[in-house]
PDB file of N, CA and C in Angstrom:
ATOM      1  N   UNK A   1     -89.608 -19.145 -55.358  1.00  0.00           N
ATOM      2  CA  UNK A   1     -88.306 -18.595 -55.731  1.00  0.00           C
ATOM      3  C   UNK A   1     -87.205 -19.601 -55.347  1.00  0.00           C
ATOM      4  N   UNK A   2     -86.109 -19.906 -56.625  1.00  0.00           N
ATOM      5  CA  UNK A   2     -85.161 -20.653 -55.828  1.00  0.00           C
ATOM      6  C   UNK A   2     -84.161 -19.824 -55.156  1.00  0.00           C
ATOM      7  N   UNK A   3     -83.481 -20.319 -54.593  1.00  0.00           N
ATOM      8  CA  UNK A   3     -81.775 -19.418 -53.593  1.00  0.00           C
ATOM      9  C   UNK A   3     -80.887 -20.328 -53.998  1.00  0.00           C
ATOM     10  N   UNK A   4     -79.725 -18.944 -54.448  1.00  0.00           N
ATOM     11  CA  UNK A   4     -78.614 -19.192 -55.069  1.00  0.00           C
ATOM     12  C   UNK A   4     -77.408 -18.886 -53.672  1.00  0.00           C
ATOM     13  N   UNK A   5     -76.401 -19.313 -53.999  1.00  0.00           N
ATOM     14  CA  UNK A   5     -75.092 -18.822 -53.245  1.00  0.00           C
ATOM     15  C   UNK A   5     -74.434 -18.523 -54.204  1.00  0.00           C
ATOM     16  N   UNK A   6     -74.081 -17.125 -53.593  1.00  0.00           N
ATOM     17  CA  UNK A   6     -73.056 -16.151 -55.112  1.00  0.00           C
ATOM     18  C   UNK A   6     -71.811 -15.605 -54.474  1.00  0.00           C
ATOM     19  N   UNK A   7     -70.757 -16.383 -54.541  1.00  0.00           N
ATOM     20  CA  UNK A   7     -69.505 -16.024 -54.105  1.00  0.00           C
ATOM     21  C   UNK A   7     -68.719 -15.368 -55.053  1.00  0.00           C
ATOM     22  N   UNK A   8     -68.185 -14.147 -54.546  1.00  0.00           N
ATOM     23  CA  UNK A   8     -67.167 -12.977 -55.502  1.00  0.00           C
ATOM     24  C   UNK A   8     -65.834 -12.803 -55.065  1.00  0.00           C
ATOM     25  N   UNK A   9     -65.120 -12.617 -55.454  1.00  0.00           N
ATOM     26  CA  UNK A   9     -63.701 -12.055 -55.529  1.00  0.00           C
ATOM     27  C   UNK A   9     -63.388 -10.593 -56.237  1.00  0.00           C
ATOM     28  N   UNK A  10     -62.870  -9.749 -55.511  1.00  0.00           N
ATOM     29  CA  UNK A  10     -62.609  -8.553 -56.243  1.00  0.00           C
ATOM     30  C   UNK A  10     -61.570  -8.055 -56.680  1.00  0.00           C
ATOM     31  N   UNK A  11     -61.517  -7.151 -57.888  1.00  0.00           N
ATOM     32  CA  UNK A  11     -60.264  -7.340 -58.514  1.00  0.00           C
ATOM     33  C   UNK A  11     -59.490  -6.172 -57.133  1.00  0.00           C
ATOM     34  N   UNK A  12     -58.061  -5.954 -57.673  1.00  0.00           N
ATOM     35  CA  UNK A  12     -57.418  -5.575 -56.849  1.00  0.00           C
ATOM     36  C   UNK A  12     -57.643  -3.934 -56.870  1.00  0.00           C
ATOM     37  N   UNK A  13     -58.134  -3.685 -58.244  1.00  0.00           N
ATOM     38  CA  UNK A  13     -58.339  -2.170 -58.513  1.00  0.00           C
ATOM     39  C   UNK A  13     -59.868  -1.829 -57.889  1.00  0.00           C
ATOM     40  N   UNK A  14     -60.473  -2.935 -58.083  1.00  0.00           N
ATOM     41  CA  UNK A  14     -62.033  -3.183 -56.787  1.00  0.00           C
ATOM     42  C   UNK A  14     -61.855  -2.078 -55.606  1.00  0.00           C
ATOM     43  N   UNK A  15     -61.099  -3.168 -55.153  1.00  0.00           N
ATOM     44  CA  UNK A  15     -61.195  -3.199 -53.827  1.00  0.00           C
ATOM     45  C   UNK A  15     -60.096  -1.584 -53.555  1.00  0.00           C
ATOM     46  N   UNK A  16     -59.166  -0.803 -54.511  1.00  0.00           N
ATOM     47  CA  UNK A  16     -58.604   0.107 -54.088  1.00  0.00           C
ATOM     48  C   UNK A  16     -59.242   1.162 -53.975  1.00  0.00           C
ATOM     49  N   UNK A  17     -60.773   1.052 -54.809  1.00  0.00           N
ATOM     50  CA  UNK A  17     -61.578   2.046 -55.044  1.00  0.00           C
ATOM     51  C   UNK A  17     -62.604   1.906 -53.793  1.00  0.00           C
ATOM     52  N   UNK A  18     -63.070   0.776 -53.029  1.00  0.00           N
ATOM     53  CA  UNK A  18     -63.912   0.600 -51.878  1.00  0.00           C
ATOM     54  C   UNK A  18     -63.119   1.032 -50.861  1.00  0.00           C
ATOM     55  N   UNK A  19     -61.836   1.415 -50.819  1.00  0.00           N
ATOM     56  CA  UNK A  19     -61.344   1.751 -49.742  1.00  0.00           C
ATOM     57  C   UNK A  19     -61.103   3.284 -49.260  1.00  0.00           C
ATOM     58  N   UNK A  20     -60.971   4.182 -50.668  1.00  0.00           N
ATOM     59  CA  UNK A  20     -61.017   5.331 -50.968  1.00  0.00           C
ATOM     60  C   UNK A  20     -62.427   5.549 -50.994  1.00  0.00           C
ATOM     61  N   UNK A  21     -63.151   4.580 -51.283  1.00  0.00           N
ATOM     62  CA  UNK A  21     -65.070   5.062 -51.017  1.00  0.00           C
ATOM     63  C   UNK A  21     -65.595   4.189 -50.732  1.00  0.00           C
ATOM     64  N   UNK A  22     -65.664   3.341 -49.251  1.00  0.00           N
ATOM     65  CA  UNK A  22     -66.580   2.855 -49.052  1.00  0.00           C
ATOM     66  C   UNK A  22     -67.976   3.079 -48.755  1.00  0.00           C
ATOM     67  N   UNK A  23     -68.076   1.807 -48.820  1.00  0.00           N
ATOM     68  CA  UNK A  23     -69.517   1.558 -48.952  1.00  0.00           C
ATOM     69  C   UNK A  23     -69.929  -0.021 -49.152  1.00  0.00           C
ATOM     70  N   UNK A  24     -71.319  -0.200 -48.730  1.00  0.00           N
ATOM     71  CA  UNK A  24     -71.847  -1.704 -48.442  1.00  0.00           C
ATOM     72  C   UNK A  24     -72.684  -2.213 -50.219  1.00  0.00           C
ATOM     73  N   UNK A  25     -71.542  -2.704 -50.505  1.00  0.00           N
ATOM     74  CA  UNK A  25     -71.965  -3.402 -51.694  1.00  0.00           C
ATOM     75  C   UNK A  25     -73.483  -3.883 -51.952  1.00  0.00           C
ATOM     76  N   UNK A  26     -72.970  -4.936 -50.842  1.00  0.00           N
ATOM     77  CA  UNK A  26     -74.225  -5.987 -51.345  1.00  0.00           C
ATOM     78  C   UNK A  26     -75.844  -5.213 -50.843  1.00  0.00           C
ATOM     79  N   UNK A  27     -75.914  -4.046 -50.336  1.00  0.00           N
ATOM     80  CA  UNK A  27     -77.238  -2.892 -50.302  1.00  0.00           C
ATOM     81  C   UNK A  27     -77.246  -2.321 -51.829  1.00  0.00           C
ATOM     82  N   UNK A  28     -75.933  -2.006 -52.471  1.00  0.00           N
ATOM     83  CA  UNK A  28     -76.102  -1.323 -53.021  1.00  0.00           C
ATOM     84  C   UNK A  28     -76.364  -2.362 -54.400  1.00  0.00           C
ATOM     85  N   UNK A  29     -76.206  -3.088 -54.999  1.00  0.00           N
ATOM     86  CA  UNK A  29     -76.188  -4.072 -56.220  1.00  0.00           C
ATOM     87  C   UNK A  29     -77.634  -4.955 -55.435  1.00  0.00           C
ATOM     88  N   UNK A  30     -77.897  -5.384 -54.096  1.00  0.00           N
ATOM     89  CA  UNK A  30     -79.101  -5.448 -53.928  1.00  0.00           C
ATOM     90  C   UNK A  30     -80.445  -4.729 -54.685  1.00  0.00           C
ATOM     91  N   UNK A  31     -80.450  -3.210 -53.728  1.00  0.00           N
ATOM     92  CA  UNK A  31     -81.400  -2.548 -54.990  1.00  0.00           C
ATOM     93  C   UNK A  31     -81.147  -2.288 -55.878  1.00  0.00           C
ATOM     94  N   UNK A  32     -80.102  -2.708 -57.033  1.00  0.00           N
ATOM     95  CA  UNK A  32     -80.118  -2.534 -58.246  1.00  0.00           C
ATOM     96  C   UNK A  32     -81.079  -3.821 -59.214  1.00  0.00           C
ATOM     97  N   UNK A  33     -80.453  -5.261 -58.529  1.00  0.00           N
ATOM     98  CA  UNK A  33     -81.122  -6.426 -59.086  1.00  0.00           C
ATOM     99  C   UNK A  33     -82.476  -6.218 -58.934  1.00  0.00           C
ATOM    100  N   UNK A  34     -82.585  -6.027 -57.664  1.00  0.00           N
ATOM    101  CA  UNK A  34     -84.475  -5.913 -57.169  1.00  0.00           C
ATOM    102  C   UNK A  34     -84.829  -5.240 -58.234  1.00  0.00           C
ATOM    103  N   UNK A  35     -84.472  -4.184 -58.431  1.00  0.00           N
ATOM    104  CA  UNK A  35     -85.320  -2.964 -59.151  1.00  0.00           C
ATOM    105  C   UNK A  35     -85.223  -3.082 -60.562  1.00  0.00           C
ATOM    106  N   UNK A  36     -84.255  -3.697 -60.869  1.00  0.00           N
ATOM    107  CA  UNK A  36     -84.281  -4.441 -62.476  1.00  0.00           C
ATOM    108  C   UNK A  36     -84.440  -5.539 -62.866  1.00  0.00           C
ATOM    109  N   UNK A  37     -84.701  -6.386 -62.472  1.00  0.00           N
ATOM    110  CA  UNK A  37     -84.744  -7.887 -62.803  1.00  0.00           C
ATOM    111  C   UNK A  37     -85.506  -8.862 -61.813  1.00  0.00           C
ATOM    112  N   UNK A  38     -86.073  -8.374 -60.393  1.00  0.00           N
ATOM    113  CA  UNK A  38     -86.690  -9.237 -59.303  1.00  0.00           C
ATOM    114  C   UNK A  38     -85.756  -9.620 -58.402  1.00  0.00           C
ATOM    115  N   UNK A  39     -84.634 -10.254 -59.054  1.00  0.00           N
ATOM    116  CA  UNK A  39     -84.297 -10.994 -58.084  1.00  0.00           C
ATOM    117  C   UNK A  39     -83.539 -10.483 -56.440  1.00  0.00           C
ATOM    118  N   UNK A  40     -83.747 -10.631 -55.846  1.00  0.00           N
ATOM    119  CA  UNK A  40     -83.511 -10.272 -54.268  1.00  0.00           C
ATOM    120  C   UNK A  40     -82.703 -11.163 -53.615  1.00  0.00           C
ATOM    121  N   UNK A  41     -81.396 -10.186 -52.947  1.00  0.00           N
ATOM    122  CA  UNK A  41     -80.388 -10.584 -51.655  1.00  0.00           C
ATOM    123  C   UNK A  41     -81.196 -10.613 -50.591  1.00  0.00           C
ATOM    124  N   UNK A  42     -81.311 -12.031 -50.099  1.00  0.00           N
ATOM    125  CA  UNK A  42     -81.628 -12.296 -48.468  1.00  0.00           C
ATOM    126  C   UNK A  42     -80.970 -12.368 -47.492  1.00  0.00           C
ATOM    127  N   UNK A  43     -79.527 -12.263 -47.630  1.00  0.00           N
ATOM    128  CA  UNK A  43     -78.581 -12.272 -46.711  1.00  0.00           C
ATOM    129  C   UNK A  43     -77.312 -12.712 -47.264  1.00  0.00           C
ATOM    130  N   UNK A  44     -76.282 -12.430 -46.447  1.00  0.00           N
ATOM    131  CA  UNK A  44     -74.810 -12.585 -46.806  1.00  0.00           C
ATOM    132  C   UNK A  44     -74.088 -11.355 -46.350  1.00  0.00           C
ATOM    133  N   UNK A  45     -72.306 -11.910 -46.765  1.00  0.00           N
ATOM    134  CA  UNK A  45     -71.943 -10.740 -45.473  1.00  0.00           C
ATOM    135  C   UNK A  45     -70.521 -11.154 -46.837  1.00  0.00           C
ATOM    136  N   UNK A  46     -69.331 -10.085 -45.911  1.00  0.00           N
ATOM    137  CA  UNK A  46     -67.808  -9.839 -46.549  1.00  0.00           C
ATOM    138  C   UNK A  46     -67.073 -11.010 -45.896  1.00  0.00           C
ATOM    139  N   UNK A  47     -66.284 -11.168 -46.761  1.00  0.00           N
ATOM    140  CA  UNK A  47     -65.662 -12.404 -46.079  1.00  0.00           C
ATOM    141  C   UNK A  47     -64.184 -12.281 -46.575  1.00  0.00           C
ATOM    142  N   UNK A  48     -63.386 -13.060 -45.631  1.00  0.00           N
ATOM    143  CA  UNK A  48     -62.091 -12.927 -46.320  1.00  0.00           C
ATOM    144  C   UNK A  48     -61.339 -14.110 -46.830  1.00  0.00           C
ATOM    145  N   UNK A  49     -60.544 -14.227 -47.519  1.00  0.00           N
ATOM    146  CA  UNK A  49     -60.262 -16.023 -47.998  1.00  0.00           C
ATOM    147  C   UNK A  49     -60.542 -15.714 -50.021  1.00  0.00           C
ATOM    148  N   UNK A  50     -60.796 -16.841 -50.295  1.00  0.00           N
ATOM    149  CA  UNK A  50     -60.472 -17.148 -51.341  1.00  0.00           C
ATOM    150  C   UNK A  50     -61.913 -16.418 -52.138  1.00  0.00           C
ATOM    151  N   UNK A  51     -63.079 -15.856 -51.501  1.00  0.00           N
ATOM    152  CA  UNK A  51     -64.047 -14.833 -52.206  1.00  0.00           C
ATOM    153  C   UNK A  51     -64.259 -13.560 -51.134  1.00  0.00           C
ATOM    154  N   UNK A  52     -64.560 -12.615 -51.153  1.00  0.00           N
ATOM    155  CA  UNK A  52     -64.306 -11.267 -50.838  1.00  0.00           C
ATOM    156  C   UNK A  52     -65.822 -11.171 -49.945  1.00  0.00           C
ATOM    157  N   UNK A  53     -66.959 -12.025 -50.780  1.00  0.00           N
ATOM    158  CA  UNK A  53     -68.195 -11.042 -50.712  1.00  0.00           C
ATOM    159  C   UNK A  53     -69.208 -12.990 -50.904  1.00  0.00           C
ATOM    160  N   UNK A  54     -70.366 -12.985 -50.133  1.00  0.00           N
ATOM    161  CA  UNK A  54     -70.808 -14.130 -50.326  1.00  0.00           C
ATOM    162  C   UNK A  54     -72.312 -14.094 -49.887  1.00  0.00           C
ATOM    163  N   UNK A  55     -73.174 -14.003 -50.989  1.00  0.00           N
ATOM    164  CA  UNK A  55     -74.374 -13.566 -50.718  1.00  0.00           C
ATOM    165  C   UNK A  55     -75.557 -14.766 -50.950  1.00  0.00           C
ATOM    166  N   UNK A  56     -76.581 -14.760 -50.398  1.00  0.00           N
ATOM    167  CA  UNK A  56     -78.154 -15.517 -50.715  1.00  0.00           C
ATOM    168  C   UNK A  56     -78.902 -14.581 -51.539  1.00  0.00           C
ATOM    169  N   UNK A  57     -79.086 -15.726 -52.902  1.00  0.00           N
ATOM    170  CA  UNK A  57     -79.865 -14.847 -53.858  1.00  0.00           C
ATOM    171  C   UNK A  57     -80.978 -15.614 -53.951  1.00  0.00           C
ATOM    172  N   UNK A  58     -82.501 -14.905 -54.188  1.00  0.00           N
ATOM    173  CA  UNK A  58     -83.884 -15.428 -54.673  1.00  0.00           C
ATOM    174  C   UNK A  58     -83.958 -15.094 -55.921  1.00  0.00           C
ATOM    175  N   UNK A  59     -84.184 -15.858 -56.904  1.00  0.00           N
ATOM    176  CA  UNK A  59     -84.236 -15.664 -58.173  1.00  0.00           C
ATOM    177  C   UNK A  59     -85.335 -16.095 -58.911  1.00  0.00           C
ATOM    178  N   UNK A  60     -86.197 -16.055 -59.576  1.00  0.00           N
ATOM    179  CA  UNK A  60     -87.059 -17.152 -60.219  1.00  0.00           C
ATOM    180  C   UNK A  60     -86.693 -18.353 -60.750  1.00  0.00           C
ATOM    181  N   UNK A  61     -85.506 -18.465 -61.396  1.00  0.00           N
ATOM    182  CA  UNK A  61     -85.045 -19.395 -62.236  1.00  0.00           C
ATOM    183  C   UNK A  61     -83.616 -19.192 -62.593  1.00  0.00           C
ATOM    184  N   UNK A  62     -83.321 -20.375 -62.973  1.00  0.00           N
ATOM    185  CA  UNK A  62     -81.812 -20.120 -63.233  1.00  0.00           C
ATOM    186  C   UNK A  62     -81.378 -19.291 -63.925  1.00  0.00           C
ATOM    187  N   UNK A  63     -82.287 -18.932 -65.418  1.00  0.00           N
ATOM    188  CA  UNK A  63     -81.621 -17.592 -66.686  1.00  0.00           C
ATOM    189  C   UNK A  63     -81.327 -16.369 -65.504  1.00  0.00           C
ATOM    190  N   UNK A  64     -82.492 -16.345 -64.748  1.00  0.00           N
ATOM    191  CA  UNK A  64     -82.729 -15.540 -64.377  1.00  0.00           C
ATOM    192  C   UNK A  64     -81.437 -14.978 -63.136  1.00  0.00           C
ATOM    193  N   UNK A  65     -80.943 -15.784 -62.377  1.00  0.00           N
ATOM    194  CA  UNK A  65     -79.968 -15.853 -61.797  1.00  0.00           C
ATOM    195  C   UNK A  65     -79.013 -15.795 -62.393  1.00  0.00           C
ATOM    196  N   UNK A  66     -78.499 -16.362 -63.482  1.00  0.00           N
ATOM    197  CA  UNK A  66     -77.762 -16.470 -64.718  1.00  0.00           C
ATOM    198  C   UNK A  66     -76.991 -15.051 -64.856  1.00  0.00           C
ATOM    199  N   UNK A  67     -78.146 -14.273 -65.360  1.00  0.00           N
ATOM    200  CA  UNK A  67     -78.365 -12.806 -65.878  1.00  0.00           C
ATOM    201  C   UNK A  67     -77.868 -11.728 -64.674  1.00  0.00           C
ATOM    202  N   UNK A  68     -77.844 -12.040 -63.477  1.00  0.00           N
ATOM    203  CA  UNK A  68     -77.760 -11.237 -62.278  1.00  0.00           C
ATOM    204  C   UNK A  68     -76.370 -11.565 -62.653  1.00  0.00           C
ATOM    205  N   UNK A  69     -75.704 -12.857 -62.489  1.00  0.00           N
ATOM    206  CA  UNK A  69     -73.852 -12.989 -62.303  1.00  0.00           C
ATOM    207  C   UNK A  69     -73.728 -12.527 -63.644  1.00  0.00           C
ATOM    208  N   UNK A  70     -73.772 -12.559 -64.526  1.00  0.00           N
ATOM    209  CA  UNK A  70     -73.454 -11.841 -66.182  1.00  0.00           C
ATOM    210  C   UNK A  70     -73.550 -10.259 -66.240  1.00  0.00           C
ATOM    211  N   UNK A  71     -74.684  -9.881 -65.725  1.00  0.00           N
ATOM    212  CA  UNK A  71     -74.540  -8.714 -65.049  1.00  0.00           C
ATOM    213  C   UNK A  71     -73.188  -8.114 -64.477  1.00  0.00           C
ATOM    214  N   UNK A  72     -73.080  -8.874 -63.115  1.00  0.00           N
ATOM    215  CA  UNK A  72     -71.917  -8.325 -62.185  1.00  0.00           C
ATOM    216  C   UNK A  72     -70.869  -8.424 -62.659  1.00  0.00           C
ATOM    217  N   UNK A  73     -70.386  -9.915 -63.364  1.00  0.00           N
ATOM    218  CA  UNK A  73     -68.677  -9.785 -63.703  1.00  0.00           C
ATOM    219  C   UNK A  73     -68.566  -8.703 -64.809  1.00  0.00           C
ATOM    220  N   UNK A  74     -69.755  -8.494 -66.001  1.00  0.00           N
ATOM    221  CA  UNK A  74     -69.507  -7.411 -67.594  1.00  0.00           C
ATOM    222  C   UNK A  74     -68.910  -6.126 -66.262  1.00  0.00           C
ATOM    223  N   UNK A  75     -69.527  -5.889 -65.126  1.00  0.00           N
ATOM    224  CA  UNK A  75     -68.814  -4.166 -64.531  1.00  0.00           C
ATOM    225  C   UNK A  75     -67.793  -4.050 -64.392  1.00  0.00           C
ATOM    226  N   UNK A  76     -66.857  -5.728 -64.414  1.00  0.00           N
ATOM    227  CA  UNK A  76     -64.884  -5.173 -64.485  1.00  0.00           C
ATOM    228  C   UNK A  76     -64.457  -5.083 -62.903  1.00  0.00           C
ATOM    229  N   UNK A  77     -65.717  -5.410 -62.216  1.00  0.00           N
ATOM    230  CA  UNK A  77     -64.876  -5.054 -60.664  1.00  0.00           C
ATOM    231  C   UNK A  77     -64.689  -6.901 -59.934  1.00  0.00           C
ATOM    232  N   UNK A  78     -65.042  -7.624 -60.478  1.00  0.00           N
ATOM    233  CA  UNK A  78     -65.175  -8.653 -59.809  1.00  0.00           C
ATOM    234  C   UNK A  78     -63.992  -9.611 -60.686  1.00  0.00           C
ATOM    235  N   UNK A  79     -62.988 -10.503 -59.902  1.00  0.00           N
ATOM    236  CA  UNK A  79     -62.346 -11.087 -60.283  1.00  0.00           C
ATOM    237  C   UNK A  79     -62.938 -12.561 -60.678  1.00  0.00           C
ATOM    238  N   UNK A  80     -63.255 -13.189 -60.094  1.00  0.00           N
ATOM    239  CA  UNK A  80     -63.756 -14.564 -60.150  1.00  0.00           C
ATOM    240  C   UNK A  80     -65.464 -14.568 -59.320  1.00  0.00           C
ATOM    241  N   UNK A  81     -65.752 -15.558 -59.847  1.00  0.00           N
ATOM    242  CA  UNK A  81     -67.042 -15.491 -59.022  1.00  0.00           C
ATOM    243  C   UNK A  81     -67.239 -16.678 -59.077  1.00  0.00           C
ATOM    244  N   UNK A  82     -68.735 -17.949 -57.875  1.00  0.00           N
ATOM    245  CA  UNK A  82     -69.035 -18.673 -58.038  1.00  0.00           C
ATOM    246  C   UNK A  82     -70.716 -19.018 -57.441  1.00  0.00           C
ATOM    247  N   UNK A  83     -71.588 -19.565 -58.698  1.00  0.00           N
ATOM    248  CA  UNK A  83     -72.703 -19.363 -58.243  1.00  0.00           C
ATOM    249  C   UNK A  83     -73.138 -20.631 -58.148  1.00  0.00           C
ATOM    250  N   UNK A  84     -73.804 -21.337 -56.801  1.00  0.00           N
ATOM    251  CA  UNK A  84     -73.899 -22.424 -56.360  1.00  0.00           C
ATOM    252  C   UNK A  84     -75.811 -22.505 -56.285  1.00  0.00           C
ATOM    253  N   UNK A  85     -76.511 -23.273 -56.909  1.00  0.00           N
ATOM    254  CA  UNK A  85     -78.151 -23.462 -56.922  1.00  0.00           C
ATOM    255  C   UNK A  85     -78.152 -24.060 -55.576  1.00  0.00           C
ATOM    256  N   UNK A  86     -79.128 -23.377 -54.363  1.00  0.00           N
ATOM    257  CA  UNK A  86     -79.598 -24.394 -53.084  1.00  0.00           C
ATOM    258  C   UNK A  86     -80.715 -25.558 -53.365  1.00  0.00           C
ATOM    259  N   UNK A  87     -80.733 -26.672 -52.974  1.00  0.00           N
ATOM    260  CA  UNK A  87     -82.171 -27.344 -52.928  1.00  0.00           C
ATOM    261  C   UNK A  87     -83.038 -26.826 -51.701  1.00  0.00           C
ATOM    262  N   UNK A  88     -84.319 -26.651 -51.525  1.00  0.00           N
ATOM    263  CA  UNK A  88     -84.590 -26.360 -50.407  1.00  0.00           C
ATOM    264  C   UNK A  88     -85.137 -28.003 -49.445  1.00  0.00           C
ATOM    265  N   UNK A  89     -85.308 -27.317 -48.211  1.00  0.00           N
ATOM    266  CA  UNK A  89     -85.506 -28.719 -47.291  1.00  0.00           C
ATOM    267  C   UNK A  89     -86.070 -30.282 -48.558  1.00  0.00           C
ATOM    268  N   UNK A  90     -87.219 -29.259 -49.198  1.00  0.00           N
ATOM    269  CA  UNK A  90     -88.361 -30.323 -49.946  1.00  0.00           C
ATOM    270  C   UNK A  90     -87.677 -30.884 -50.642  1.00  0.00           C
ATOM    271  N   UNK A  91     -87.082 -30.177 -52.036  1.00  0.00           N
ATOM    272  CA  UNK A  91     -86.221 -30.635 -53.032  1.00  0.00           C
ATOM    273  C   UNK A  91     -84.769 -31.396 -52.329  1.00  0.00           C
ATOM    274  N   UNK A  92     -84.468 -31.063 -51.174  1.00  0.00           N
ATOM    275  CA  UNK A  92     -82.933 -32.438 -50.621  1.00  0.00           C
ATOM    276  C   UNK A  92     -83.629 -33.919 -50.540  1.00  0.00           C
ATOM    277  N   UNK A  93     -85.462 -33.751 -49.800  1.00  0.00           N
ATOM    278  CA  UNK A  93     -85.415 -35.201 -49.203  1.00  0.00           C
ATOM    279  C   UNK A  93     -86.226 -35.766 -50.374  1.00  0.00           C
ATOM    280  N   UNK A  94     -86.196 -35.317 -51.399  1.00  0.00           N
ATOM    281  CA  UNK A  94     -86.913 -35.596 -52.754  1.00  0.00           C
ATOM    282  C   UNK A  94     -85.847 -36.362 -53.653  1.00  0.00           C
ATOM    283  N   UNK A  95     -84.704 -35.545 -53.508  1.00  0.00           N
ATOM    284  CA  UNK A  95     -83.404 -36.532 -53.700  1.00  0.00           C
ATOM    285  C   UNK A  95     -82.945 -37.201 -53.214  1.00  0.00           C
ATOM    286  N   UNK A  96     -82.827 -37.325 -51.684  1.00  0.00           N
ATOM    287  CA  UNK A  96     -82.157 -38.446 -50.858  1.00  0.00           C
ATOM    288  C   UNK A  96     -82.937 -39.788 -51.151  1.00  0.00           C
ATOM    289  N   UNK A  97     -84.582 -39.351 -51.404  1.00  0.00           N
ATOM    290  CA  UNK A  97     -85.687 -40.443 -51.852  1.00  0.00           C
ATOM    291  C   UNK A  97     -85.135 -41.218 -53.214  1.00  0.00           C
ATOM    292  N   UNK A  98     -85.205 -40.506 -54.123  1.00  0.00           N
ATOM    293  CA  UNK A  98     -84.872 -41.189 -55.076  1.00  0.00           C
ATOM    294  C   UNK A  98     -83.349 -41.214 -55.539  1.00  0.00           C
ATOM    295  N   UNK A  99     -82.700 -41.340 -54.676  1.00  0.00           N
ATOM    296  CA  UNK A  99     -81.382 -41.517 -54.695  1.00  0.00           C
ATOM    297  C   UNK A  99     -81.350 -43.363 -54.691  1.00  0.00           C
ATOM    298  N   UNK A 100     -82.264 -43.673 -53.855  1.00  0.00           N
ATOM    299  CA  UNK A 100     -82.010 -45.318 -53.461  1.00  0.00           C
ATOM    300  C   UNK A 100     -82.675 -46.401 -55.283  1.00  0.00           C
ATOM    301  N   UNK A 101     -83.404 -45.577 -56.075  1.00  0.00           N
ATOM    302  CA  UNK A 101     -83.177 -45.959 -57.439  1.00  0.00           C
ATOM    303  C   UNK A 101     -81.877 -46.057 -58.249  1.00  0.00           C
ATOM    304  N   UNK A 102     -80.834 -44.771 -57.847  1.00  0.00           N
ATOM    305  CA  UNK A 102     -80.025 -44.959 -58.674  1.00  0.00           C
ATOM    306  C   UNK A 102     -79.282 -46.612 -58.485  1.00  0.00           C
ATOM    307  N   UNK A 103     -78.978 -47.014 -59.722  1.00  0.00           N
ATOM    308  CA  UNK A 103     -77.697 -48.374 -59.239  1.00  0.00           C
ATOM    309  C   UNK A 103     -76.353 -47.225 -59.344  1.00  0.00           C
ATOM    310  N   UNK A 104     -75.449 -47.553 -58.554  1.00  0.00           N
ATOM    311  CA  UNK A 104     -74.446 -47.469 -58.360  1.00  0.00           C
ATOM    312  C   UNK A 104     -73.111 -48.000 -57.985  1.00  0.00           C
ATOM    313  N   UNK A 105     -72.062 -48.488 -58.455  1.00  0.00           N
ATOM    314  CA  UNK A 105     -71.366 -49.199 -57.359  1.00  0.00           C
ATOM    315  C   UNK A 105     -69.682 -48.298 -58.150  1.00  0.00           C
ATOM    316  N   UNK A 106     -68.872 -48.585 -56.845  1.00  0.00           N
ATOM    317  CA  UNK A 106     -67.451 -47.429 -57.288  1.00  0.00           C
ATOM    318  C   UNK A 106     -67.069 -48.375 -57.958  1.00  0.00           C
ATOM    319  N   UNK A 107     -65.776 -47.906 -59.032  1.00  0.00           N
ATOM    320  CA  UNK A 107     -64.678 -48.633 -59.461  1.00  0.00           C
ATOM    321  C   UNK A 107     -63.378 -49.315 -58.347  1.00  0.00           C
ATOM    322  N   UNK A 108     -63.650 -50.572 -58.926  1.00  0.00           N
ATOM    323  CA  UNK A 108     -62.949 -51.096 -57.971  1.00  0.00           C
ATOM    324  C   UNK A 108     -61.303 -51.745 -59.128  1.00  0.00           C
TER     325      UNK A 108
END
């Protein structure tokens, strides 16, 4: 499975309705993905700043992750969102490896 980072922002009418009814999001859109599509929250928490909500997603594949954020923003409660692919340990030193192929040099 790869892991995604899925950062949200909520709209302002969001968040007027979580306050009049809260409740823990990311449990609740957790077992929704699981139970429809596989993919599974491993962790993440609320945050405050420039995204609201910032979660670890396992996904099979990117559509597949894809489909989870396409999902969330079509419900109208999320203002912006941003979904970031992790490499894991293997896939970083797989790149740092063949990083020393690329030629490169800056504009000077």
């Amino acid at each position: 499975m790869t892991q995604y980072l899925y950062q949200a922002a909520y709209t302002p009418e969001s968040l007027a309705t979580q306050i009049k009814n809260p409740s823990d999001r990311i449990a609740a859109v957790g077992a929704m993905i699981e139970h429809s599509i596989g993919a599974k929250i491993t962790g993440g928490g609320f945050a405050f700043g420039e995204y609201d909500i910032a979660v670890i997603v396992e996904a099979s594949d990117d559509t597949e992750m894809a489909a989870v954020a396409i999902a969330i923003a079509s419900g109208g409660a999320i203002r912006s969102s941003k979904t970031t692919r992790l490499l894991s340990g293997d896939e970083w030193i797989a790149a740092l490896e063949k990083s020393s192929s690329v030629s490169y040099s800056p504009a000077s």
